[in-house]
Structures are given as structure tokens and as C-alpha cells.
Protein backbone atom coordinates (compact mmCIF):
# COMPACT_ATOMS: atom_id res chain seq x y z
CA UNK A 1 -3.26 11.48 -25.77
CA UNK A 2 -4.69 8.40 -26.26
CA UNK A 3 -7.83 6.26 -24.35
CA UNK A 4 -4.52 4.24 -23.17
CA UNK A 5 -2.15 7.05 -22.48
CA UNK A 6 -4.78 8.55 -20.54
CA UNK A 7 -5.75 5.64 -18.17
CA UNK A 8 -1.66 4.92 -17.76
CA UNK A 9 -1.35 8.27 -16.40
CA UNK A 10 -4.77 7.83 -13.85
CA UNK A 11 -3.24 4.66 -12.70
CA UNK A 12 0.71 6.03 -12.34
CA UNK A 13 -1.13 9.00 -10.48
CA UNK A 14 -3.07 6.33 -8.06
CA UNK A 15 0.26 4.61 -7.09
CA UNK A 16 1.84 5.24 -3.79
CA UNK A 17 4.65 8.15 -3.76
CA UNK A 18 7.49 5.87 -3.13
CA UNK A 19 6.83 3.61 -6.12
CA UNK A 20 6.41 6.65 -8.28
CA UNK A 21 10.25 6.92 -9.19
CA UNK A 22 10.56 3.22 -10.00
CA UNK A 23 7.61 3.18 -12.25
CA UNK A 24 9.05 6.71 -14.27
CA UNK A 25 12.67 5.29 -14.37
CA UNK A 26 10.86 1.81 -16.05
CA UNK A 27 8.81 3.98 -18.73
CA UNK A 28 11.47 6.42 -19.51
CA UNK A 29 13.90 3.73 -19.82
CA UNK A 30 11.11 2.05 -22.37
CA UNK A 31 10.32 5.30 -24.46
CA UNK A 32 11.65 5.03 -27.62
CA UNK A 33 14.05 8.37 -28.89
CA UNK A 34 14.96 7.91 -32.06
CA UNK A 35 18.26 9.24 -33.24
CA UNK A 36 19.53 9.17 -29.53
CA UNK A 37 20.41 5.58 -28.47
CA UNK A 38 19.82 4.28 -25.14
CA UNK A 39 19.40 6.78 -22.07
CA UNK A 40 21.88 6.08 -19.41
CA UNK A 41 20.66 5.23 -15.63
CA UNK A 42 21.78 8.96 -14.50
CA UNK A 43 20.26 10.85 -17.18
CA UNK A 44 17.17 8.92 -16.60
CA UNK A 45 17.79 9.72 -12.85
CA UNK A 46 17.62 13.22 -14.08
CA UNK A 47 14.83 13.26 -15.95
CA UNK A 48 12.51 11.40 -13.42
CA UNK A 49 13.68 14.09 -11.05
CA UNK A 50 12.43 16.76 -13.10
CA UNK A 51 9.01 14.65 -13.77
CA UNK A 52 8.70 14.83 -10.47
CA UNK A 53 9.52 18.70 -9.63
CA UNK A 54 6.72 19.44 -12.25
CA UNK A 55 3.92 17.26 -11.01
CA UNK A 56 4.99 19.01 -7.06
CA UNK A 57 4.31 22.23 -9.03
CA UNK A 58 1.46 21.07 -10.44
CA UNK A 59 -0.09 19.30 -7.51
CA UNK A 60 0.99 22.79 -5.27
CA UNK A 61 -0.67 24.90 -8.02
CA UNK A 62 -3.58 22.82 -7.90
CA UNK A 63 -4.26 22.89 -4.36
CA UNK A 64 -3.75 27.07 -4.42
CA UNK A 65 -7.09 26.91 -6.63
């Protein structure tokens, strides 16, 4: 990842939970898939969903350490 990526990432960490969603929604909805068109609100709704199942299992992984 880039300097960038990597400081986007430190900051979406640092935001409060609720906002979280909002923010994902916004950059998936940005991202860029090529050959795909346009991501519709529900499958973005379903990928910020899993996002955020991950990062749980990574923050509950983390604090099992």
C-alpha cells in the first residue's frame, strides 16, 4: 500500500464506530472495478457488512494476543 493508502486506513480506523459504515459505503461506492459497472446500494450494503465482520475478527483476534 501506499504512504496515502496507509494513513487513509489510520484515519478510517480513528473514526467513531457509527460513522464507520458511512465512510466504507462512500469509498466502495468510489473504487473503481473495471469491467463491472456501477455497484448497486445493496451490494455495497453487502460488502461493507463483510468489511466489517473481518475487521471484528481481526480486532477479536488481536485482543486474544
Amino acid at each position: 500500500m501506499t504512504a496515502i493508502a496507509t494513513k487513509l486506513v489510520d484515519e478510517f480506523r480513528q473514526l467513531e464506530p457509527s460513522q464507520q459504515p458511512r465512510v466504507c459505503h462512500e469509498i466502495l461506492r468510489l473504487a473503481p472495478l473495471s469491467g463491472y459497472g456501477p455497484l448497486t446500494d445493496d451490494e455495497l450494503t453487502v460488502l461493507a457488512d463483510q468489511t466489517f465482520v473481518l475487521l471484528d475478527q481481526e480486532d477479536a483476534h488481536a485482543q486474544s494476543r
